[in-house]
Protein backbone atom coordinates (compact mmCIF):
# COMPACT_ATOMS: atom_id res chain seq x y z
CA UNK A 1 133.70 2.46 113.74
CA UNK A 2 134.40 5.76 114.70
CA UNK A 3 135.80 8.57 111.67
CA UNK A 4 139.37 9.57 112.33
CA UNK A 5 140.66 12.68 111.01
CA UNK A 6 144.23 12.67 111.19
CA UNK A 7 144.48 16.63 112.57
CA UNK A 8 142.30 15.22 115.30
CA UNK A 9 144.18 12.56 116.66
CA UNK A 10 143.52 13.37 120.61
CA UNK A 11 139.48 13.60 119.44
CA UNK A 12 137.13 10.75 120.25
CA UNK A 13 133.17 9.90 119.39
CA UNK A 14 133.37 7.03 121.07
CA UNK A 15 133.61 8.34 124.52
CA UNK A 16 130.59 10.05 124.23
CA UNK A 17 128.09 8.56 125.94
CA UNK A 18 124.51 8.29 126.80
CA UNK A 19 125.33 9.35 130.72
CA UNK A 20 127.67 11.93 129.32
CA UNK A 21 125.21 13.61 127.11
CA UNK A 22 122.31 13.84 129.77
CA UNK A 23 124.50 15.50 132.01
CA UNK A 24 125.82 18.23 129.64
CA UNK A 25 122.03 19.01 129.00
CA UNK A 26 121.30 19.22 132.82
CA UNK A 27 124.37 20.74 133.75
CA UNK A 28 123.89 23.59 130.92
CA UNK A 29 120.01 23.94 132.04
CA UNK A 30 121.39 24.61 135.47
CA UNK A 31 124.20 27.26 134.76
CA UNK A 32 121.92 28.95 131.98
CA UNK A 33 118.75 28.92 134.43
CA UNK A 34 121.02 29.82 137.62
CA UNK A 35 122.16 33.34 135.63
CA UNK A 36 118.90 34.25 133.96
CA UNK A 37 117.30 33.45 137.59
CA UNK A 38 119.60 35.60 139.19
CA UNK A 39 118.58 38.31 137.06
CA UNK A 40 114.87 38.18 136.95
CA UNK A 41 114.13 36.78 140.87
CA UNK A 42 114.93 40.23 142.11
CA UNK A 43 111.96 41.88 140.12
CA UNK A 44 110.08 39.00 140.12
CA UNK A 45 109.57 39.85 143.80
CA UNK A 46 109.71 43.05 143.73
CA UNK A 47 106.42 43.29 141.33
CA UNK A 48 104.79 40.70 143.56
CA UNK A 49 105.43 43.07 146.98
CA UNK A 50 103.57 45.79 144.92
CA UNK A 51 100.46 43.43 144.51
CA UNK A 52 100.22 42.79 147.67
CA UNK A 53 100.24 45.77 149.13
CA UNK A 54 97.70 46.83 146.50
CA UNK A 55 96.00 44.12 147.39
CA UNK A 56 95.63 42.58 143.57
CA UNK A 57 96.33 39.39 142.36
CA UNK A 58 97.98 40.23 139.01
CA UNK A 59 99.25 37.75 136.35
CA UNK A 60 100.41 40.03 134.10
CA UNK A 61 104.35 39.86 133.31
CA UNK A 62 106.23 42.98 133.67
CA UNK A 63 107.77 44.32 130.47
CA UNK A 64 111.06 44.54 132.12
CA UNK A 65 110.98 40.53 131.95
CA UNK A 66 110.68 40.29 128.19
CA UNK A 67 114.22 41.58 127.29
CA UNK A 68 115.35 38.79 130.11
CA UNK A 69 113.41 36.65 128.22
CA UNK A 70 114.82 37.54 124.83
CA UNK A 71 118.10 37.48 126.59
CA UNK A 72 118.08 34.19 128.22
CA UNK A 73 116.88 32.19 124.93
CA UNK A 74 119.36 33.92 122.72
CA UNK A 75 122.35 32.66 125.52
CA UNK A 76 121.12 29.72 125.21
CA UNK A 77 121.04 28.89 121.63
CA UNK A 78 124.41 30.36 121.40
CA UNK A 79 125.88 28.56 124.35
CA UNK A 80 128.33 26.71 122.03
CA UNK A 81 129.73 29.23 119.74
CA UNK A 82 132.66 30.04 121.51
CA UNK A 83 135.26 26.77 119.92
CA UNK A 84 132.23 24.82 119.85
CA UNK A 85 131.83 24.38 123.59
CA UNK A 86 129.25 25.07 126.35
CA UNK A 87 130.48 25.46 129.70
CA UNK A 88 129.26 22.21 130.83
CA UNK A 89 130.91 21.03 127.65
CA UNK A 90 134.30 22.39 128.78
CA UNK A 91 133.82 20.89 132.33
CA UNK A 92 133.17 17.53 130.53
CA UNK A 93 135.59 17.16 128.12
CA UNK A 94 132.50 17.93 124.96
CA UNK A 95 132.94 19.97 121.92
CA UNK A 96 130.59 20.44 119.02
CA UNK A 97 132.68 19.24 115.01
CA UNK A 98 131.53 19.50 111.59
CA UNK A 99 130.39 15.78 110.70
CA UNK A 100 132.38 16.58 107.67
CA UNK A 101 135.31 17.49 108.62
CA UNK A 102 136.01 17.08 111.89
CA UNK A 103 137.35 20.39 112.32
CA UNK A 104 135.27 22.49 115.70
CA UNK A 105 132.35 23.65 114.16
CA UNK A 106 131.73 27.31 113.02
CA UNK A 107 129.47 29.64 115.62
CA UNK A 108 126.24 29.66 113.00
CA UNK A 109 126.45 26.20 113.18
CA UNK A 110 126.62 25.77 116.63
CA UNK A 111 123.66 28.10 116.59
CA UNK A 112 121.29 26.49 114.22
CA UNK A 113 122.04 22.74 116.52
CA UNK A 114 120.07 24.42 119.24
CA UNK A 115 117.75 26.07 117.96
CA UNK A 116 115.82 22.58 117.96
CA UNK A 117 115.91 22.30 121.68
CA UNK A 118 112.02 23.27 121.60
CA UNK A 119 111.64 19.54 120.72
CA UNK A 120 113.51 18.44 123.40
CA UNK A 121 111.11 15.14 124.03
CA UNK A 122 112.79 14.61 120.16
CA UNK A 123 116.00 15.31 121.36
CA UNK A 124 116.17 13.26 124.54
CA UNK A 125 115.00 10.18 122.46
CA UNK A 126 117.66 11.23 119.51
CA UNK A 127 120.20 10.92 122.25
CA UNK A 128 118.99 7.52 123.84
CA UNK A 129 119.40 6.15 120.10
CA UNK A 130 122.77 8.28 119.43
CA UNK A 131 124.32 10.25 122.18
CA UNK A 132 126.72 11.66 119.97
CA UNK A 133 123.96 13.44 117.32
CA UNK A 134 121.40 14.28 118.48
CA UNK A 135 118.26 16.17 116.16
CA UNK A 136 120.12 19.61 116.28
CA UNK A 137 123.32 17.86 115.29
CA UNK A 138 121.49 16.02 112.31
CA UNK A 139 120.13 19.36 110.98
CA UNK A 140 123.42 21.58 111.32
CA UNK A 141 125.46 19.01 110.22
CA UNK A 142 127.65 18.38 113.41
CA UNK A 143 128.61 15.60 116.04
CA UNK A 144 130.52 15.50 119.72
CA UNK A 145 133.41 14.60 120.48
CA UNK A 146 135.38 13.49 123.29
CA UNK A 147 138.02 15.70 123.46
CA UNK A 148 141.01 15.98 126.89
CA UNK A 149 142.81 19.36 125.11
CA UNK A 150 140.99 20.81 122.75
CA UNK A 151 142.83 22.90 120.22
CA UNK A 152 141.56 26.62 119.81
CA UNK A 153 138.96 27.01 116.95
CA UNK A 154 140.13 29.73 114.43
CA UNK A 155 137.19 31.89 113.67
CA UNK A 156 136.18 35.17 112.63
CA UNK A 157 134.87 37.28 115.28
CA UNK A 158 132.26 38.69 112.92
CA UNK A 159 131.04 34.96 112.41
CA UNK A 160 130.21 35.10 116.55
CA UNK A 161 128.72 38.54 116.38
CA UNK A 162 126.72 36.77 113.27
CA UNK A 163 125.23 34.30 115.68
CA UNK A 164 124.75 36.45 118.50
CA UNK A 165 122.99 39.03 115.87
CA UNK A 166 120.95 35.83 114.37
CA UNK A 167 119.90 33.99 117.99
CA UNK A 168 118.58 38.13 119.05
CA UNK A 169 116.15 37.90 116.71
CA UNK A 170 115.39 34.68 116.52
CA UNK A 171 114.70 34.84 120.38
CA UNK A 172 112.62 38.15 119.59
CA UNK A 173 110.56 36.46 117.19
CA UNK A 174 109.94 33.90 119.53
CA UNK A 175 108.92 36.15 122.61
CA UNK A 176 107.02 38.83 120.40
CA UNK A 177 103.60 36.86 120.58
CA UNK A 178 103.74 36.48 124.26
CA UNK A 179 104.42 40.05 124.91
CA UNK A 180 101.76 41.12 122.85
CA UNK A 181 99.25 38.84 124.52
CA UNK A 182 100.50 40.10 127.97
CA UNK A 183 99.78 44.00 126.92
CA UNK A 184 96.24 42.64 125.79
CA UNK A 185 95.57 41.35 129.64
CA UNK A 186 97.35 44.23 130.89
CA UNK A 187 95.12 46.40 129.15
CA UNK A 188 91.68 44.58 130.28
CA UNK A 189 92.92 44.00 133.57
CA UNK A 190 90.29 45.87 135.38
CA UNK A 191 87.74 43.60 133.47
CA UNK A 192 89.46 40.65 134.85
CA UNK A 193 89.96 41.60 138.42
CA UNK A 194 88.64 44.36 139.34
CA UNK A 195 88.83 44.75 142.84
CA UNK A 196 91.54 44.22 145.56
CA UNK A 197 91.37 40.17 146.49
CA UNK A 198 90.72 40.83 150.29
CA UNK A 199 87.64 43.23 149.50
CA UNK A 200 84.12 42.57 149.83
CA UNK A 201 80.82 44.19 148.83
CA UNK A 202 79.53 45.82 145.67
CA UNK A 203 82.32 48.36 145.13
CA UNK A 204 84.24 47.14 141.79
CA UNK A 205 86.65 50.10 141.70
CA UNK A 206 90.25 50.85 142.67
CA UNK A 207 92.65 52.60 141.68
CA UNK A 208 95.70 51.56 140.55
């Protein structure tokens, strides 16, 4: 049997289902990847024109990606922070409560939900077995509800900025060891390939 908190009435768990769930996820994935896509692609190909005219084959990441990268993952774990609702959350009638009291749930805890979507083979069983808490939900304390007209949650601004300020670094943390082992190929790169791809013979050198 569902909770029922009596300041709540037009909330519902038991709406929330399995189909429901999945389809948030994918939805989200698609508006979250769709932006940071738009942002990167351009450079993305841009960098790759300059191989080729160079003639290199070069699988080193730009720098300019890693604050995109930073960027993207610190959206994403605060995609629910704003009255506890992602945007595919608003399109389908989802918002993110505090198990406890069934009030919208505070931006630090919307936060700390996602931050487990690295186990998101976890998560997709969690939500087979319980669509409406999944593992993110279990460790921040919160649920989802069904909910047609959500009342406005009344938060702090400095509690978002909070989150925003926590899922930066977080992200940075998370994107720091990457970087650092990109700068080590970009460093050795002439050791790795050094010579233009179409090139034959016994030159090695080229200038970059």
């Amino acid at each position: 049997m569902e909770p029922v908190y009596p300041n709540r009435p037009q909330a519902s768990t038991e709406r929330v289902t399995i189909g429901l769930r999945l389809g948030a996820a994918l939805l989200d994935n698609f508006i979250f990847g769709s932006v940071i896509s738009a942002l990167l692609m351009p450079v993305m190909f841009a960098n790759m024109i300059g191989d080729l005219k160079r003639g290199i084959f070069n699988p080193v990441v730009p720098d300019i990606f890693f604050p995109g990268f930073i960027l993207g993952y610190a959206l994403f774990f605060c995609k629910d922070i704003f009255n506890g609702r992602s945007p595919a959350k608003r399109i389908l009638k989802l918002q993110v409560t505090d198990i406890r009291t069934g009030q919208v749930a505070g931006p630090l805890r919307c936060l700390v939900r996602n931050l487990s979507i690295f186990f998101w083979p976890l998560e997709f069983i969690f939500i087979l077995i319980n669509p409406k808490r999944r593992l993110g939900d279990l460790i921040a304390g919160t649920q989802i509800e069904y909910v047609e007209k959500p009342e406005p949650a009344k938060r702090s601004v400095l509690q978002k900025v909070l989150a925003i300020c926590v899922a930066i670094a977080f992200s940075t943390a998370l994107t720091m060891p990457f970087y650092f082992l990109n700068r080590f190929m970009a460093d050795h790169m002439k050791e790795f390939y050094p010579q233009p791809f179409w090139h034959s013979g016994d030159n090695h050198d080229y200038d970059e």
